[in-house]
Protein backbone atom coordinates (compact mmCIF):
# COMPACT_ATOMS: atom_id res chain seq x y z
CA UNK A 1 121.69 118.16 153.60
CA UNK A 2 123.52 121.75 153.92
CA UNK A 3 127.54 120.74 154.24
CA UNK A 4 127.80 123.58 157.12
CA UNK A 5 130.12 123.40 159.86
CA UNK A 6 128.00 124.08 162.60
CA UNK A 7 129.14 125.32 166.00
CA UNK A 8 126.71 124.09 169.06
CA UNK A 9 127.11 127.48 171.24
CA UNK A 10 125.89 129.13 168.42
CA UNK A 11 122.99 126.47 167.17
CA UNK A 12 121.67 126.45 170.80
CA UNK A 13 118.42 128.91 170.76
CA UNK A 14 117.98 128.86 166.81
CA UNK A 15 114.33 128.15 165.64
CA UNK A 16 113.21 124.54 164.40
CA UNK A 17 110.70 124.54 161.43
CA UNK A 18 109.00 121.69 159.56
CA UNK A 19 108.78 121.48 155.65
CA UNK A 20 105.87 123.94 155.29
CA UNK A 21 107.70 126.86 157.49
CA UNK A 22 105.88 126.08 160.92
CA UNK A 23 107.99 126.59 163.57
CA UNK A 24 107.98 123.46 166.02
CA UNK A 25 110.50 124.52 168.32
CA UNK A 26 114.00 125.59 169.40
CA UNK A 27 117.38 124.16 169.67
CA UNK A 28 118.95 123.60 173.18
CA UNK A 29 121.56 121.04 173.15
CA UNK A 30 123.10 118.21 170.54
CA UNK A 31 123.08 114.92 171.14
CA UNK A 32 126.78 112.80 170.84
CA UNK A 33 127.67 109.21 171.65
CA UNK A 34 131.40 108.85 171.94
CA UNK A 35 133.11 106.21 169.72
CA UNK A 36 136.69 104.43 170.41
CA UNK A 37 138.13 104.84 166.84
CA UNK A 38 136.58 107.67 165.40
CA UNK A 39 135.29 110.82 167.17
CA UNK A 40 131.84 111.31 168.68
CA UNK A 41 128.77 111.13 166.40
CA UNK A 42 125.92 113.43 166.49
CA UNK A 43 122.24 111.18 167.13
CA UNK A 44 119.82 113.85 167.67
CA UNK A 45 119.19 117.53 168.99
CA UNK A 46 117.52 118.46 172.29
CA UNK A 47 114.28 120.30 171.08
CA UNK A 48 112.27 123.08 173.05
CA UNK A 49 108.99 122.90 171.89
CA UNK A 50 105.56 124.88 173.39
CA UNK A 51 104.93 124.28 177.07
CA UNK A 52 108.87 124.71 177.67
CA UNK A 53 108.97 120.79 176.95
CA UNK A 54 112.75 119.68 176.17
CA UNK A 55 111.99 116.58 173.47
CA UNK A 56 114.47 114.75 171.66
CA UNK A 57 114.57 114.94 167.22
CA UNK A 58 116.71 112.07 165.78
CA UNK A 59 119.02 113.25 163.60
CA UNK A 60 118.05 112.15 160.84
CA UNK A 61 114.58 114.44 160.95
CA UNK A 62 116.87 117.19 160.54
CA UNK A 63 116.67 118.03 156.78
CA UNK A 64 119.21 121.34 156.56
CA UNK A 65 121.06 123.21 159.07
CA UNK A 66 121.87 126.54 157.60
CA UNK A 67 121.07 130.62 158.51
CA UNK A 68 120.27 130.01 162.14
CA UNK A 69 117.67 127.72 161.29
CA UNK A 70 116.76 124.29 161.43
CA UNK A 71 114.66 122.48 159.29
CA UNK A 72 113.26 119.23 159.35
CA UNK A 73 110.80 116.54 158.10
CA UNK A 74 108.31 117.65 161.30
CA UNK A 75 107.79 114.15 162.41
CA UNK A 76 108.79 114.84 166.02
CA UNK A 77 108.48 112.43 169.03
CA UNK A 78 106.73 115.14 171.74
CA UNK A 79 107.90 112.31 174.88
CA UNK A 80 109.72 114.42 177.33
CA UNK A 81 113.96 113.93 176.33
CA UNK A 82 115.66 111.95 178.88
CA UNK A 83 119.25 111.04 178.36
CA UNK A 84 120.26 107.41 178.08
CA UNK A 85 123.38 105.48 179.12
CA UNK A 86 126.22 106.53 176.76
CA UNK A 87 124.19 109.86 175.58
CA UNK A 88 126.16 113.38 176.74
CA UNK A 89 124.83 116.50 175.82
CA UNK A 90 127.26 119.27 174.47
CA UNK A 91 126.24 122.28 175.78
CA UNK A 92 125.24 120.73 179.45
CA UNK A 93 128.02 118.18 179.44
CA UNK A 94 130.96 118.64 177.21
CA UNK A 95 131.55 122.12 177.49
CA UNK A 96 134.29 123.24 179.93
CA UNK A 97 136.21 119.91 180.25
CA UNK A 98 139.25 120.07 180.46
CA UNK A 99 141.63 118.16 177.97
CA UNK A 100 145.32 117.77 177.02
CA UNK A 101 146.64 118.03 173.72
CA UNK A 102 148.15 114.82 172.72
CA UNK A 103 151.75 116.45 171.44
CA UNK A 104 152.35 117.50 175.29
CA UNK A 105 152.18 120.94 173.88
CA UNK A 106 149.82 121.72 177.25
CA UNK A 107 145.97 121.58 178.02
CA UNK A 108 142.61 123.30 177.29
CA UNK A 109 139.02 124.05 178.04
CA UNK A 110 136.35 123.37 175.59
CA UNK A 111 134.65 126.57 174.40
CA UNK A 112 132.98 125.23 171.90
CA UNK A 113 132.21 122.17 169.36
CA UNK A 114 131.64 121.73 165.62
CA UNK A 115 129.44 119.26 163.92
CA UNK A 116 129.51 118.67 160.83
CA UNK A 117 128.34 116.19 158.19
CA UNK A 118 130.52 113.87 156.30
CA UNK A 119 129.79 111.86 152.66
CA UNK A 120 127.04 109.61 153.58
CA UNK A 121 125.04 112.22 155.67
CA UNK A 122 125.69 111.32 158.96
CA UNK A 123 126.76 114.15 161.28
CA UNK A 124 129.51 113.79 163.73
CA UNK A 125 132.14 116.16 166.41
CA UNK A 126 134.86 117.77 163.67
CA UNK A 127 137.11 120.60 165.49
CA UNK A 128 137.10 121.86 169.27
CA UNK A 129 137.70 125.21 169.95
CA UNK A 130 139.94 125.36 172.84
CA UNK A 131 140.92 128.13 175.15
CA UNK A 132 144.70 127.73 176.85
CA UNK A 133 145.46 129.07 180.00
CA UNK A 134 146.07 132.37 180.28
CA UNK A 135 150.22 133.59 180.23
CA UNK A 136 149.39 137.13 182.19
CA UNK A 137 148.42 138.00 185.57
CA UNK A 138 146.23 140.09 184.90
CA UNK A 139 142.43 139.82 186.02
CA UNK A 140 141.44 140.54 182.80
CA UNK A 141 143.56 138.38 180.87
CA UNK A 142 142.11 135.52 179.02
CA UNK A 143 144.42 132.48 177.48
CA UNK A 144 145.03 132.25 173.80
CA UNK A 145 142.09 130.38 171.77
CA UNK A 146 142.70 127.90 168.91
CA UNK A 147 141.36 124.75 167.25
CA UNK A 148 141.87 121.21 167.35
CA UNK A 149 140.73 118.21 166.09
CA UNK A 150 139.08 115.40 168.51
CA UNK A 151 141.72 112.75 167.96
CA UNK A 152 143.99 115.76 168.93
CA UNK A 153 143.20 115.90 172.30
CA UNK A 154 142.28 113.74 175.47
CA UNK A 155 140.09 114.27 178.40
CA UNK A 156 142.32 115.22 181.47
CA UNK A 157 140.57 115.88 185.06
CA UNK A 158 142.21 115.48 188.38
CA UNK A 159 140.44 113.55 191.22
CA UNK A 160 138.03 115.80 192.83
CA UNK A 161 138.71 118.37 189.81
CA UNK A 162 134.89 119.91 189.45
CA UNK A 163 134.65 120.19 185.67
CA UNK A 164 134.57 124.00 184.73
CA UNK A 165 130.69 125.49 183.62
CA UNK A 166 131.71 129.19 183.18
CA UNK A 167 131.07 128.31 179.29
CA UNK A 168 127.85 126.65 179.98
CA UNK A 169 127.07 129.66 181.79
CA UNK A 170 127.36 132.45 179.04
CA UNK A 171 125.95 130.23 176.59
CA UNK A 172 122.69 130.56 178.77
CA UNK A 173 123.27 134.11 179.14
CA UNK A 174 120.38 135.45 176.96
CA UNK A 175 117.69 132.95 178.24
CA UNK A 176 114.53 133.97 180.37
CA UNK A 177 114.12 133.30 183.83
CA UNK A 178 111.57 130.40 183.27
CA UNK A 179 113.72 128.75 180.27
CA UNK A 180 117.12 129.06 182.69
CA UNK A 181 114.87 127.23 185.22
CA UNK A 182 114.03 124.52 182.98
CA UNK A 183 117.23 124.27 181.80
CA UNK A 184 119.20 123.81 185.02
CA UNK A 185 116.56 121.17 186.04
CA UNK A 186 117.27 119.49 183.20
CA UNK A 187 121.18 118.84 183.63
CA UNK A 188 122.36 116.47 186.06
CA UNK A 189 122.54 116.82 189.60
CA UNK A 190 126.11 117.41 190.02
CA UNK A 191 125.94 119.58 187.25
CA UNK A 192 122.90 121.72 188.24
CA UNK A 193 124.66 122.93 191.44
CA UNK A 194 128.01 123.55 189.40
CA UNK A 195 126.16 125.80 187.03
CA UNK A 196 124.30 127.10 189.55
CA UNK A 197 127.68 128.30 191.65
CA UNK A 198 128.89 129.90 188.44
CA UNK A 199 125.55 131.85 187.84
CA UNK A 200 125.49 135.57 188.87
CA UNK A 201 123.57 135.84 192.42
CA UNK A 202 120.55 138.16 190.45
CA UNK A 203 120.65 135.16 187.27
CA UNK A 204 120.17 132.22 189.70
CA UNK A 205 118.07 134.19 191.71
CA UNK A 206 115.42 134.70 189.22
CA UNK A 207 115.75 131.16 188.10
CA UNK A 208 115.05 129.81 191.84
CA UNK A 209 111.78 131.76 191.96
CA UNK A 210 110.62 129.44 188.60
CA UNK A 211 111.42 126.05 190.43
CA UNK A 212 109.61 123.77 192.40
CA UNK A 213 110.25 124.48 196.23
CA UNK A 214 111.90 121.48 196.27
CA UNK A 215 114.32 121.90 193.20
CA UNK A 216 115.44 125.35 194.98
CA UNK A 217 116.29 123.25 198.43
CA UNK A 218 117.93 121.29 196.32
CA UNK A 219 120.10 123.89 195.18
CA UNK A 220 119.91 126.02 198.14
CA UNK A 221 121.50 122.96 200.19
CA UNK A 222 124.27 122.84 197.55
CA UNK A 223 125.93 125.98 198.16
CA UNK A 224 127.55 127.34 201.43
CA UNK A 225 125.16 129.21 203.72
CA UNK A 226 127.05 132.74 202.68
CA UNK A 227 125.75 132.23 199.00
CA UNK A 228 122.78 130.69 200.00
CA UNK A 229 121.73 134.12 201.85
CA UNK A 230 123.13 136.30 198.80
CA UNK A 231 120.95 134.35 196.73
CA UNK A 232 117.96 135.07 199.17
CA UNK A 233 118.61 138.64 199.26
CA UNK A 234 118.38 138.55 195.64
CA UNK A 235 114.91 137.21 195.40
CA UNK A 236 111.44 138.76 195.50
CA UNK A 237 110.54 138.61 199.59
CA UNK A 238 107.79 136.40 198.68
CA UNK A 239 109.53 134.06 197.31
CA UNK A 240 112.31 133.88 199.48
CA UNK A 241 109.88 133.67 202.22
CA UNK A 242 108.05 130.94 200.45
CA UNK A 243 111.24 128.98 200.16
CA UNK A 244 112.79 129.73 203.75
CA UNK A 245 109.52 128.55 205.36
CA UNK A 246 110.11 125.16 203.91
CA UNK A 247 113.64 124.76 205.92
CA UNK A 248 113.96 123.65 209.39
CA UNK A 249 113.88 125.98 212.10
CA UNK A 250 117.30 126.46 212.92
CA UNK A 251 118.94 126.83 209.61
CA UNK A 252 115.81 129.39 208.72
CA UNK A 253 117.26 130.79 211.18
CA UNK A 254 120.93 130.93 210.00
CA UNK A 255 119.92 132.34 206.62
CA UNK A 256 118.02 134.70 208.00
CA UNK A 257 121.04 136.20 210.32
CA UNK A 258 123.41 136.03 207.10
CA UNK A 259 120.73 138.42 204.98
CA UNK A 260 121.07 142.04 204.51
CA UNK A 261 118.79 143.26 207.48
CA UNK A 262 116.46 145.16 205.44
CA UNK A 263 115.73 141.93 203.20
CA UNK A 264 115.51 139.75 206.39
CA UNK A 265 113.22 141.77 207.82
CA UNK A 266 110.62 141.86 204.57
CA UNK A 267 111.30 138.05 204.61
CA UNK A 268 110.37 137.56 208.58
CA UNK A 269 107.00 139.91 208.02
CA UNK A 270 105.67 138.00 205.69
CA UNK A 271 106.69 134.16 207.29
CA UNK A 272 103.66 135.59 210.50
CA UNK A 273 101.54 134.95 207.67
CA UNK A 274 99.63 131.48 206.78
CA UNK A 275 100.63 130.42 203.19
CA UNK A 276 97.15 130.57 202.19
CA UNK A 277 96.14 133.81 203.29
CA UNK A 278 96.85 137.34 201.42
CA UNK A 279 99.38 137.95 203.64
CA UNK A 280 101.26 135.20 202.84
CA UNK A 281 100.94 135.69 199.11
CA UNK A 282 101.86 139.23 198.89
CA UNK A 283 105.16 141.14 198.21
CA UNK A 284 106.17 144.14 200.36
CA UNK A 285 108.18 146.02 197.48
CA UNK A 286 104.92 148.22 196.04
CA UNK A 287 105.43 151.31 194.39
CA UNK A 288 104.32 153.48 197.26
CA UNK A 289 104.09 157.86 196.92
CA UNK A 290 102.96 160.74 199.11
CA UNK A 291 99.31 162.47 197.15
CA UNK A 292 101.33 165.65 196.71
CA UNK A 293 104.14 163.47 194.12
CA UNK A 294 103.66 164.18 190.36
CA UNK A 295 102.71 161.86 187.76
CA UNK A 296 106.03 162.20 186.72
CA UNK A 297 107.23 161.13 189.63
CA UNK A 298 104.84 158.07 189.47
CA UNK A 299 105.91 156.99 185.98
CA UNK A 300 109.82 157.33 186.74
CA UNK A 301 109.35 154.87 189.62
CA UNK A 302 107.32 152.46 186.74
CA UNK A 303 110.11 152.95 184.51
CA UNK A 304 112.89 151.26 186.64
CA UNK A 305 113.92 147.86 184.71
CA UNK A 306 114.32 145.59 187.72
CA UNK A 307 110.27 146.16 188.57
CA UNK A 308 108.21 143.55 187.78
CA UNK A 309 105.05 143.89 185.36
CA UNK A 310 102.71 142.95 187.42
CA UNK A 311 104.13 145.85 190.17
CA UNK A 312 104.42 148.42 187.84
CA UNK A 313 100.58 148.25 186.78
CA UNK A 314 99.62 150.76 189.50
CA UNK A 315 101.87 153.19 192.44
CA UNK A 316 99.47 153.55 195.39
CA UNK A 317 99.26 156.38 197.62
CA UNK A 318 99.51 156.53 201.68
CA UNK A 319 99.96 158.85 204.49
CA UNK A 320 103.48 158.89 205.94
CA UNK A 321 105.35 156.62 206.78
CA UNK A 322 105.88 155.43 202.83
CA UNK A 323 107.32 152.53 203.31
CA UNK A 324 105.39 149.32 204.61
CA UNK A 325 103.66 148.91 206.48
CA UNK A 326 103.01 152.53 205.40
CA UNK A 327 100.44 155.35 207.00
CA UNK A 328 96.76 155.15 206.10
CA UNK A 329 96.02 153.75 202.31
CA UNK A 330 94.93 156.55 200.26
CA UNK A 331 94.21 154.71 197.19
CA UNK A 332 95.95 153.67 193.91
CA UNK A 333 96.55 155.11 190.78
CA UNK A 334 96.89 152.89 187.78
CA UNK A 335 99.86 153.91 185.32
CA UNK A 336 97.31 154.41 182.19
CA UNK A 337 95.25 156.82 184.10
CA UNK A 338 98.50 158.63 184.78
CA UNK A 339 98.85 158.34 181.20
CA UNK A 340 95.97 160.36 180.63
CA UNK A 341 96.97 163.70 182.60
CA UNK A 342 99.97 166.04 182.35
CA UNK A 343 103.34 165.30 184.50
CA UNK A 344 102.99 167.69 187.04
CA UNK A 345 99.55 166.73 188.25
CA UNK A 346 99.45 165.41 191.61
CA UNK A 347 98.68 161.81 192.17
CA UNK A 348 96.43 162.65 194.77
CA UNK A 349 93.87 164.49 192.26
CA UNK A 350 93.58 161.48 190.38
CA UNK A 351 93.73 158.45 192.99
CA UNK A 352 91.19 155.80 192.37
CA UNK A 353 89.12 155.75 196.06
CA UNK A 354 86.68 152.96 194.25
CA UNK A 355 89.55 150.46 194.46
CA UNK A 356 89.24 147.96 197.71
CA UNK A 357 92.15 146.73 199.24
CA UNK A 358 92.05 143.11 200.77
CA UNK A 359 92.55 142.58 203.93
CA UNK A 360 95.96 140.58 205.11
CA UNK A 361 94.10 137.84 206.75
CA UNK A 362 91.73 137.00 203.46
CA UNK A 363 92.11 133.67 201.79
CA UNK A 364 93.71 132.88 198.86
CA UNK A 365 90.53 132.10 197.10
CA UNK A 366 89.08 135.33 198.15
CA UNK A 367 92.28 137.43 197.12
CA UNK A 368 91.57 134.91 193.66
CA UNK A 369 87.73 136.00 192.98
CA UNK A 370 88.59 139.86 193.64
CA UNK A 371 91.88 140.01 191.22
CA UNK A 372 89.54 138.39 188.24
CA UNK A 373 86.28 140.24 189.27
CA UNK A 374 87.76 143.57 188.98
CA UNK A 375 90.68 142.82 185.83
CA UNK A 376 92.84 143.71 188.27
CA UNK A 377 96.77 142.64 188.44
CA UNK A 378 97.63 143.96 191.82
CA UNK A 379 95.16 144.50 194.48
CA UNK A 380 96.52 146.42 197.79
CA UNK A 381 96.65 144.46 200.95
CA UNK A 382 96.00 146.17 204.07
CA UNK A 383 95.75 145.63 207.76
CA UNK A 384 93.57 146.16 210.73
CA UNK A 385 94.35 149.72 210.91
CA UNK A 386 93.62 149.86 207.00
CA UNK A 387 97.88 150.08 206.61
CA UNK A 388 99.09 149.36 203.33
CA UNK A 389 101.60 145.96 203.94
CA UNK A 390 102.13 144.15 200.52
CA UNK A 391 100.58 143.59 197.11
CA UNK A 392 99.30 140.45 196.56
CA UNK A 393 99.81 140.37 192.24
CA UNK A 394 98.05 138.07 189.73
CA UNK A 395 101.12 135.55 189.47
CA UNK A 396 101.26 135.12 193.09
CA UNK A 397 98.01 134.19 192.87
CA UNK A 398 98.51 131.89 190.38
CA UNK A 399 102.26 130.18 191.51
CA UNK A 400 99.46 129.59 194.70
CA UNK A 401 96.29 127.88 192.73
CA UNK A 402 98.34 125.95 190.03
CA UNK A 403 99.41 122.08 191.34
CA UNK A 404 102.76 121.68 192.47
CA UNK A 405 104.08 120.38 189.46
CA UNK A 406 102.82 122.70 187.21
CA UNK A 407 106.16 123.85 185.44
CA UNK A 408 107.08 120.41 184.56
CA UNK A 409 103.59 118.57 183.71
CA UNK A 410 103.65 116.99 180.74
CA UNK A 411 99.69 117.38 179.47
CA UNK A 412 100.01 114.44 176.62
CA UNK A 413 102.57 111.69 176.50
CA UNK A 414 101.36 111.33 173.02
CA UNK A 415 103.90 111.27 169.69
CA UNK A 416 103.67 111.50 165.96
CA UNK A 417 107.05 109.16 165.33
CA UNK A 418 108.09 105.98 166.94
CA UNK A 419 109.97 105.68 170.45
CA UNK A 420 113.68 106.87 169.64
């Protein structure tokens, strides 16, 4: 067993391999149960393994931790993790307390832990790293950092005191949408909506549209209404809609007032819709050009970083007006076709006519059969005057035909090693 000191902030993401270099997995939290005479000891990791299942790996699996790896005897126990009495996890739990050193000499947040092992192999908390409070007024101005051991040190939080998850937060900084999702739903309650009030509006945002519609209520209910509607202008119209249409009249309502009016109004379009129909599946945000734009024009638009893939597959040409619901559809033109031709030709030399739009009052299925018959990932959706009003795109079709549970079903409850 590698002698490393370890620090969990920086563990957390690092790959998990078995003795023959397969990779099983990836770390997200360490498991400690606190002891009164000595300090915590380390029982297990919090392992992210295909399928975005969080399982638990005894500690004692874990042959070597060393290069940002972790390797192990790849016996794993695939039940989903779920924290017992007496368990906390470090990165969801421990980080951001607040404690006081025992001298008097003041108090500190946790930043981060070290683990470490000791003679007979067993692995257990060895220094905090502690940030003071900050001595200047500045805005800017963080306190000074240093380390201490855990017998060093006591807990200290006021009654009422919510425990601080700004380091929770930036140790989740680099995760995808989906694994933030999974992540938050994974923390306690109390501690969901705390991380979830730290989070950047976009960064929670894009984790709400990977959650269960009942998950985002959840959280949704848990912050003030002005949030909640920052949050909502921040999401993909669909989804928002999806998610607003769940809520009771008058606080849809509410919400609604509180949004940026151009957001509000994408959002209201697209709640006239049935839920099972093309209109109520779509998003109104498609790329959307005049024929006499360039190519160029078409693949600067594609470029932008906040579009989504599915989006940027194709711009699609109207008649004035050129926003939705636009003029007349002209067609689309799919970005490898504009691939093909020089920048300055026109988009409406090379517009693909064959392509049929749906129309806003098909059915999901039938919106289903025409995205797979045609390998499409978008397909235009028009209405009775053959306007273009949304895109209905292949994960919107999906989100729709997958059950409800489908980011947290657990396919096989099956394991390789013994009930921890």
């Amino acid at each position: 067993m590698s002698t490393q000191r370890v620090f969990v902030a920086r563990l957390a993401g690092c790959a998990v391999f078995d003795p023959v270099g397969d990779r099983l997995g990836k770390v997200r939290d360490v498991v400690i149960v606190y002891r009164s005479t000595a300090s915590p000891r380390v029982i297990g990791l919090v392992i992210e393994i295909p399928g975005r299942r969080q399982v638990f790996m005894s500690i004692g699996r874990v042959t070597s931790i060393r290069s940002g790896q972790v390797l192990t005897t790849g016996l794993i126990n695939v039940r989903r993790f779920q924290p017992r009495p007496g368990e906390v996890r470090v990165l969801a739990e421990l980080l951001g307390r607040r404690v006081e050193f025992s001298d008097g000499t003041g108090t500190a947040v946790v930043e981060d832990v070290a683990i470490e092992p000791d003679r007979r192999g067993e692995w257990n908390v060895g220094q905090l790293f502690l940030r003071r409070p900050k001595t200047s007024a500045s805005p800017f101005a963080k306190g000074p950092t240093t380390f201490a051991a855990w017998n060093e040190v006591q807990e200290k939080r006021a009654p009422g005191e919510s425990q601080s998850a700004e380091q929770l937060v930036a140790s989740y900084s680099e995760l995808r949408a989906a694994d933030l999702a999974t992540t938050l739903l994974d923390l306690p309650q109390q501690r969901m909506i705390e991380v979830a009030e730290e989070l950047p509006d976009g960064r929670l945002a894009d984790a709400l549209e990977e959650m269960p519609e009942d998950e985002q209520m959840h959280i949704l209910d848990g912050l003030g209404d002005e949030r909640a509607a920052d949050i909502l202008d921040q999401m993909e119209p669909d989804d928002a809609a999806d998610l607003l249409a769940q809520l009771p009249a008058p606080r849809l309502e509410q919400l609604l007032e509180l949004m940026e009016p151009e957001e509000a109004e994408d959002v209201r379009t697209l709640l006239r819709y049935e839920p099972d129909t093309a209109g109520g599946l779509m998003t109104t945000d498609p790329i959307i050009l005049s024929a006499d734009a360039t190519v160029a024009e078409g693949l600067a638009l594609i470029r932008r970083h906040e579009l989504h893939p599915a989006l940027a597959a194709a711009v699609f040409v109207t008649l004035p007006p050129f926003e939705t619901p636009t003029g007349r559809l002209l067609g689309a033109v799919h970005f490898q076709r504009m691939l093909r031709y020089p920048p300055h030709e026109r988009l409406g030399a090379i517009v693909d006519e064959a392509m049929e739009p749906v129309s806003v009052t098909a059915s999901a299925t039938e919106t289903a059969r025409l995205l797979a018959s045609y390998d499409l990932v978008s397909l235009p959706v028009v209405d009775a005057a053959h306007r273009l009003v949304g895109v209905v795109t292949i994960d919107d079709v999906l989100d729709y035909l997958l059950p409800d549970d489908w980011r947290t079903h657990d396919h096989a409850d099956a394991s390789t090693e013994g009930a921890r």
